[in-house]
Protein backbone atom coordinates (compact mmCIF):
# COMPACT_ATOMS: atom_id res chain seq x y z
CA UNK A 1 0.00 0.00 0.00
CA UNK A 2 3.05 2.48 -0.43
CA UNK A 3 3.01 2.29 -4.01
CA UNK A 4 -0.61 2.61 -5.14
CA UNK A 5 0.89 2.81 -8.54
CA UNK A 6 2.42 -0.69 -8.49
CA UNK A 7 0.09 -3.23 -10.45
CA UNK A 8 -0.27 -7.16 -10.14
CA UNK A 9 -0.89 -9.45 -12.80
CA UNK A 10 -4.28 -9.96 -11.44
CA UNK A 11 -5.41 -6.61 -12.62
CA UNK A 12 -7.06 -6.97 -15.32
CA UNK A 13 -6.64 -3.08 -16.59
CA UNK A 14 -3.55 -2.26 -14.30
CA UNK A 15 -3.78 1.41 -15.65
CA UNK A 16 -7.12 1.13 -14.20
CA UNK A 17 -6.58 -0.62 -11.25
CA UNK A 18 -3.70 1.65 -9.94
CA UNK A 19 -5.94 4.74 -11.06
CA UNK A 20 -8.44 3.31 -8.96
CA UNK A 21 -6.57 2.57 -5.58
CA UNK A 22 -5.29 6.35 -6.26
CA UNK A 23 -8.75 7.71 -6.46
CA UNK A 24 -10.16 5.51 -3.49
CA UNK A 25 -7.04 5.23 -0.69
CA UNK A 26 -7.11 8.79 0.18
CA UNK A 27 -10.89 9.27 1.04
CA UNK A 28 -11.01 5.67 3.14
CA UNK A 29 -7.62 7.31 5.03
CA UNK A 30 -9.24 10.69 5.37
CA UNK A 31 -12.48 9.46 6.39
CA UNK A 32 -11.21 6.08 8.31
CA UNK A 33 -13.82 3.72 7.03
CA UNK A 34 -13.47 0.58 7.68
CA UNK A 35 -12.67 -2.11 4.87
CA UNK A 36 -13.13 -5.36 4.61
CA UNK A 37 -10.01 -7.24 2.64
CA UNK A 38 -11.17 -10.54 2.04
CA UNK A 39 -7.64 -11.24 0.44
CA UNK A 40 -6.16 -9.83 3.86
CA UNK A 41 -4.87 -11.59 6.80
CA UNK A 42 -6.97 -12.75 9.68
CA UNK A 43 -9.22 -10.80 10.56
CA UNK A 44 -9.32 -9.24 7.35
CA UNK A 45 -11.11 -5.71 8.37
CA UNK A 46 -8.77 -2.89 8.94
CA UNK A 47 -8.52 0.91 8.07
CA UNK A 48 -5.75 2.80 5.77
CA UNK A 49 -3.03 5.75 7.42
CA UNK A 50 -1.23 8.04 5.07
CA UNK A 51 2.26 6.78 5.69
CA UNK A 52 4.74 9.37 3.74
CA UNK A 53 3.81 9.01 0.49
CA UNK A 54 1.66 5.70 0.88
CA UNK A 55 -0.41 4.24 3.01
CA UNK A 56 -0.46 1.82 5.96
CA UNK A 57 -2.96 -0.92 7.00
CA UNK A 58 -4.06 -1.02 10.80
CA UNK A 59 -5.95 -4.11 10.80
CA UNK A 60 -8.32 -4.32 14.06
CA UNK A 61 -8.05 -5.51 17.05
CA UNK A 62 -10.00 -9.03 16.88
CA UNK A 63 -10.92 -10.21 20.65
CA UNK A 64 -12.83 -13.08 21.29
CA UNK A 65 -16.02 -12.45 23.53
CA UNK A 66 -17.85 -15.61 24.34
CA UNK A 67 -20.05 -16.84 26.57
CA UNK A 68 -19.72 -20.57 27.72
CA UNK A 69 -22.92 -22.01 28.91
C-alpha cells in the first residue's frame, strides 16, 4: 500500500486498477472507514493511514467475547 501505482498481474486493466486505488485510498484514510479485505490476513477488516507518500494498514483488534454455557 506504499506504491498505489504498483500493479499485479491480477489486474485486469492495471492502468485502471492503480488509477483506482489512487482515487479511493485517500478518502477511506481521510475518512477512516473501515474495509473489509477478504484477500487480507486474519481478521481481514482494517482501516488505511497516510504513511509518507503511501499508506499503511491497521488491521483491528479481533478479541474473542464468548459466553460458555
Amino acid at each position: 500500500m506504499q506504491h498505489p501505482e504498483v500493479t499485479v498481474v491480477l489486474d485486469s486493466d492495471p492502468a485502471a486498477a492503480a488509477a483506482t486505488r489512487n482515487q479511493l485510498q485517500p478518502k477511506l484514510a481521510s475518512e477512516g472507514i473501515l474495509i473489509a479485505g477478504p484477500h487480507m490476513l486474519f481478521p481481514g477488516l482494517g482501516r488505511l493511514h497516510k504513511e509518507g507518500t503511501g499508506y499503511s494498514w491497521a488491521p483491528v483488534a479481533f478479541t474473542e467475547n464468548r459466553e460458555d454455557k
